[in-house]
Every structure is written in C-alpha cells, then in structure tokens.
N, C-alpha and C. Protein backbone atom coordinates (compact mmCIF):
# COMPACT_ATOMS: atom_id res chain seq x y z
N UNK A 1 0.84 -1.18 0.00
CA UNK A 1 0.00 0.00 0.00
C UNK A 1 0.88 1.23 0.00
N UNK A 2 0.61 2.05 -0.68
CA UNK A 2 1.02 3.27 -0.64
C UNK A 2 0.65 4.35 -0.13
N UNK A 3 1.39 5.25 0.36
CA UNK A 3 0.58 6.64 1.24
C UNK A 3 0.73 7.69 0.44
N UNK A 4 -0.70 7.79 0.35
CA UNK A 4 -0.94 8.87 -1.45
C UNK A 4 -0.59 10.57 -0.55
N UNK A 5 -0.61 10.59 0.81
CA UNK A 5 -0.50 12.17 1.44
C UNK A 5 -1.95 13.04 1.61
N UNK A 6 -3.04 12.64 0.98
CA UNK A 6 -4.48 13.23 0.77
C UNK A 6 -4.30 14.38 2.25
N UNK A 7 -4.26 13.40 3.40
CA UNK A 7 -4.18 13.94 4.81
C UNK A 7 -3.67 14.93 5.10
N UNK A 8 -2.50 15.23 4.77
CA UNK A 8 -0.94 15.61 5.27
C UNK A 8 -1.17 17.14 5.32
N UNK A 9 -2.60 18.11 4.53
CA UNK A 9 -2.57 19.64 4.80
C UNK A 9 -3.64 20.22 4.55
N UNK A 10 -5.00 18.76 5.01
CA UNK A 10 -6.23 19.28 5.24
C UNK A 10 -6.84 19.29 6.79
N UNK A 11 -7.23 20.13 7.40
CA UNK A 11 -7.82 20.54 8.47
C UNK A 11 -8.31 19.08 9.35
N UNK A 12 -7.75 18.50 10.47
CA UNK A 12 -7.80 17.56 10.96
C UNK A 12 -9.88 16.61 10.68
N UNK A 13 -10.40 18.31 11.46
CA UNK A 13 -11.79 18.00 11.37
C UNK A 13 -12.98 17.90 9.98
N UNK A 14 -11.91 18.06 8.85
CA UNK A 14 -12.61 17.76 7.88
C UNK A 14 -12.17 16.52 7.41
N UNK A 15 -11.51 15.93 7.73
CA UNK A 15 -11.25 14.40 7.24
C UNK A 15 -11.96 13.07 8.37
N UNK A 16 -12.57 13.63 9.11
CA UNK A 16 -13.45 13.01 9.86
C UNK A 16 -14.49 12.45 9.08
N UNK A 17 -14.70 11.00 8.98
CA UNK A 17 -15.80 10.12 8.58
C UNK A 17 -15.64 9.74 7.34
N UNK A 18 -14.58 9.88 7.15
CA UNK A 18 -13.19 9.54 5.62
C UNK A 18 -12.67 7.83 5.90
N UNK A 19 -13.20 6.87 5.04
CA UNK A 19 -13.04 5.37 5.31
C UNK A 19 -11.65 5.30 4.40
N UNK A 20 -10.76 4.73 5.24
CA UNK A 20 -9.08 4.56 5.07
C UNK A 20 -8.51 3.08 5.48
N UNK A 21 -7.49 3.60 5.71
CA UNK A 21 -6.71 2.33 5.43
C UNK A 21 -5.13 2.76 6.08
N UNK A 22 -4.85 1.89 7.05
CA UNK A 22 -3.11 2.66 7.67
C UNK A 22 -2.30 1.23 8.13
N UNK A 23 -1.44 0.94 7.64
CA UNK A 23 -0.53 0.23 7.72
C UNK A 23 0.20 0.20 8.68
N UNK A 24 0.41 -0.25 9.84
CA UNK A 24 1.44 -0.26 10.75
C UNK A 24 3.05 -1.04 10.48
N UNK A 25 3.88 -0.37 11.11
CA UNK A 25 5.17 -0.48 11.21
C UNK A 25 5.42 -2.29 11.19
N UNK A 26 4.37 -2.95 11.49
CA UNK A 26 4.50 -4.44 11.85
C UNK A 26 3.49 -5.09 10.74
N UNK A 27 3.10 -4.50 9.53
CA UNK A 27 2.25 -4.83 8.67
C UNK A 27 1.01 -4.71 8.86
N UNK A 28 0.70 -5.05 10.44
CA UNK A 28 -0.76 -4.64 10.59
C UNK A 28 -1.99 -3.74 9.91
N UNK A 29 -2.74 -4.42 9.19
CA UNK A 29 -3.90 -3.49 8.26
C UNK A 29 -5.19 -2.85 9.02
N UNK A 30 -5.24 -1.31 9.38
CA UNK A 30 -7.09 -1.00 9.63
C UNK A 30 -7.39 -0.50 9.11
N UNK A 31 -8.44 -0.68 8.80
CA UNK A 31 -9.44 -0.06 8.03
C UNK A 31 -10.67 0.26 8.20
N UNK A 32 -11.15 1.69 8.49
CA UNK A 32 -12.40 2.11 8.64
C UNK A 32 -12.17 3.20 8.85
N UNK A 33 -13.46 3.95 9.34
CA UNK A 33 -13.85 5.80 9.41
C UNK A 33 -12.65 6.25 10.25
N UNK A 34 -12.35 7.74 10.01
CA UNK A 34 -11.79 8.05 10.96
C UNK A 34 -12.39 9.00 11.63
N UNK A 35 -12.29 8.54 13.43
CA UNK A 35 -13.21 9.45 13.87
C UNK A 35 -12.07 10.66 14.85
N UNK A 36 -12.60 12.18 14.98
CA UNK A 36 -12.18 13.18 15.52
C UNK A 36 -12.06 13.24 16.84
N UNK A 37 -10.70 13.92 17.61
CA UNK A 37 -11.06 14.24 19.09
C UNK A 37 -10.34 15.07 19.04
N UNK A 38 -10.46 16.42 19.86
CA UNK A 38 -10.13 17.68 20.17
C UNK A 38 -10.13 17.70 21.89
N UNK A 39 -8.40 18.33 22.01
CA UNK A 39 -8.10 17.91 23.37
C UNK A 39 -7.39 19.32 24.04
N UNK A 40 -8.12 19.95 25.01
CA UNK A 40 -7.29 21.26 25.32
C UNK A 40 -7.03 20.66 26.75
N UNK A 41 -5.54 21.47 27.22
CA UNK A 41 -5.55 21.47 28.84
C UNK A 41 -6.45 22.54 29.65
N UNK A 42 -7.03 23.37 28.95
CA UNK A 42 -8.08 23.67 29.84
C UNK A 42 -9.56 24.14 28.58
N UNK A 43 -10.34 25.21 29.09
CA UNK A 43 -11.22 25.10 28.33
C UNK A 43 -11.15 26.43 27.92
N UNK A 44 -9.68 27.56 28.01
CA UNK A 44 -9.65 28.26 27.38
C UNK A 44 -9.17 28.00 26.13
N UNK A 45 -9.69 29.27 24.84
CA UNK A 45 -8.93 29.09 23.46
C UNK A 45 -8.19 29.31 23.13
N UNK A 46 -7.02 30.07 24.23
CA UNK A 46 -5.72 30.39 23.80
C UNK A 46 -5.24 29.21 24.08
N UNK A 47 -5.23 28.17 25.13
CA UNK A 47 -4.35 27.17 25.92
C UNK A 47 -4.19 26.08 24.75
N UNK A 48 -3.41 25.48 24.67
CA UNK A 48 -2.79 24.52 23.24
C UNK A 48 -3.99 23.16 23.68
N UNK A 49 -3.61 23.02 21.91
CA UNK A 49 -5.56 22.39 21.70
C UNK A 49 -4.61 20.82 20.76
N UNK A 50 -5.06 19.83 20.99
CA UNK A 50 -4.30 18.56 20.05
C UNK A 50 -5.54 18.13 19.47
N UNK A 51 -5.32 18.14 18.01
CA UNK A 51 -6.42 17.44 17.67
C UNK A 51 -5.99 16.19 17.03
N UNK A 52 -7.11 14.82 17.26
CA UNK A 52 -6.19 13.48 16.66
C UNK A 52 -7.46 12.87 15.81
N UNK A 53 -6.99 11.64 14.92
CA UNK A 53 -7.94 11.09 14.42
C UNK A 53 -7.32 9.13 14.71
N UNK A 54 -8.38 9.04 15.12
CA UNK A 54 -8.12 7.45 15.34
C UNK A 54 -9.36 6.55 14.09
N UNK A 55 -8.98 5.14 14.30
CA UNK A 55 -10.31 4.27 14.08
C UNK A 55 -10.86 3.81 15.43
N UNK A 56 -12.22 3.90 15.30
CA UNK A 56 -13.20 3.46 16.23
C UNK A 56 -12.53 2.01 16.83
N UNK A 57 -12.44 1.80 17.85
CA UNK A 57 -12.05 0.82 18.99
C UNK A 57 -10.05 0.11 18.66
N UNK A 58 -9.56 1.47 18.57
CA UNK A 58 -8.01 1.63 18.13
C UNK A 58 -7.55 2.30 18.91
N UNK A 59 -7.17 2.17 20.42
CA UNK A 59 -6.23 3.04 21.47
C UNK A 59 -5.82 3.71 20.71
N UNK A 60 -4.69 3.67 20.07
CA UNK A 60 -3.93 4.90 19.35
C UNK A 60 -3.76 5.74 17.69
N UNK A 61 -3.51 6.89 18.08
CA UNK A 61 -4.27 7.58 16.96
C UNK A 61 -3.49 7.73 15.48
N UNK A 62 -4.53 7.85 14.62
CA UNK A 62 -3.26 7.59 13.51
C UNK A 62 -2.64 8.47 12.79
N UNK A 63 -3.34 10.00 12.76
CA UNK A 63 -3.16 11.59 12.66
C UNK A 63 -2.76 12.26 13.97
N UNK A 64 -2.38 13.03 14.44
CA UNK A 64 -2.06 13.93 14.99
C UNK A 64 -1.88 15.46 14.53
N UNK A 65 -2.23 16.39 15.19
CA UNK A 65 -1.92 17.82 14.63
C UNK A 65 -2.04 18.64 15.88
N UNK A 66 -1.10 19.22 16.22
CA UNK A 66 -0.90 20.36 17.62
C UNK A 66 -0.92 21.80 17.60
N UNK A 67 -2.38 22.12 17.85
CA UNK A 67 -2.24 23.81 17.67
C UNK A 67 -2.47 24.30 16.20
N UNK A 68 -3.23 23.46 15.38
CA UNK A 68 -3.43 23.83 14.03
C UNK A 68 -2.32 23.99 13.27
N UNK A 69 -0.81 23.37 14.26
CA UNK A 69 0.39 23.53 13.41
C UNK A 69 0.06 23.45 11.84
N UNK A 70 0.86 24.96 11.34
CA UNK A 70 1.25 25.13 9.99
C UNK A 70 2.09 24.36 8.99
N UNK A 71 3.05 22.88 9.92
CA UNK A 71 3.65 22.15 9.24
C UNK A 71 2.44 20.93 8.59
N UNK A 72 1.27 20.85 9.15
CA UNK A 72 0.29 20.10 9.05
C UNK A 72 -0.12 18.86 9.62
N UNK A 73 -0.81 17.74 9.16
CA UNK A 73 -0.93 16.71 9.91
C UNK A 73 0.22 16.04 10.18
N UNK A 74 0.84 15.03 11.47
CA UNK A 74 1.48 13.81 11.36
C UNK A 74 1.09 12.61 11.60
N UNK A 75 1.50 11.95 10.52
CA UNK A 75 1.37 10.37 10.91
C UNK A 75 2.37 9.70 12.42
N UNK A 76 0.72 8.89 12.90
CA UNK A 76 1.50 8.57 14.45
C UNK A 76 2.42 8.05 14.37
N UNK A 77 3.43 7.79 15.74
CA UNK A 77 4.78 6.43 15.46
C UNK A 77 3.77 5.13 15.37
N UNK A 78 4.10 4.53 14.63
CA UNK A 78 3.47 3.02 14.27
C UNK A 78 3.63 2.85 13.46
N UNK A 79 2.59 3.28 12.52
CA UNK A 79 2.22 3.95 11.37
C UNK A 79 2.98 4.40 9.98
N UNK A 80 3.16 3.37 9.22
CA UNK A 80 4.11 4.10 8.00
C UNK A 80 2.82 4.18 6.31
N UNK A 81 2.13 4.09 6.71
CA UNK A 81 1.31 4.44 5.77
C UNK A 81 -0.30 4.74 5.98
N UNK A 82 -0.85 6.03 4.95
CA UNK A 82 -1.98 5.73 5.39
C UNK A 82 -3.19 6.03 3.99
N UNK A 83 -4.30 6.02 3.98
CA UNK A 83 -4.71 5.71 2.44
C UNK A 83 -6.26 6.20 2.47
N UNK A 84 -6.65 6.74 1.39
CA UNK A 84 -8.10 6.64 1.48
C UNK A 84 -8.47 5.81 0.34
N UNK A 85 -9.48 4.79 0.95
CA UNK A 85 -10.39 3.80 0.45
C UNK A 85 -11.69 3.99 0.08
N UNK A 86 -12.16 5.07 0.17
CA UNK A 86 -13.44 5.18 -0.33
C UNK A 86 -14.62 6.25 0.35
C-alpha cells in the first residue's frame, strides 16, 4: 500500500468520517472511518488544543496535529502508511 498524502494539509476535522486504510510499522492493516477528538488542557482558546484522528475501537491515533500547526498533519509512530479507500 502506498501513502498517497491526501491527509498531510487538510484541516484535521474535515477528514473526519473519511473510510481509510493505515498500515502499521509491523504490517498490521485497519481499516475504517476516521473518527475526531479535540483535546485542550483547559477550556480556554488560547491554551494549546491537540487534535487526533483514530479508528473506532483503536487506542492509538493515527493523525495527529498540535495547535493547528502550519507544518500540518502527522502520521502517528506506528504507522508508516496511510490511504483513502473510499
């Protein structure tokens, strides 16, 4: 599988409910929606905000993005590929 990049410098929360595909470091294949979580240390909007995207019943996430960083999304450590399927 190849990682076409689709992800890599669109807005975390618009790729939410986007059916994929991510390859782990150990071959491991998932595949399904990816769902959104938005994480501040407090509940002000200045205080640094992480937003991640996992698959539904997958401890760990397979996007990451910190603070709307301008470098854009990263793929988690695990993770060496990731894909959209449909």
């Amino acid at each position: 599988m190849e990682d076409n990049g689709f992800w890599r410098d669109v807005p975390p929360i618009n790729l939410t409910g986007r059916r994929c595909r991510a390859v782990t470091e150990h071959g491991t294949v998932i595949e399904g929606r990816l769902e959104y979580t938005l994480s501040r240390a407090t509940q002000l909007p200045d205080e640094p905000a992480l937003e991640q995207l996992s698959f539904a019943d997958v401890l760990q996430p397979v996007i990451l993005n910190l603070n709307g960083d301008h470098v854009g999304n990263r793929l988690c450590t695990g993770y060496v590929s990731l894909e959209e399927v449909g």
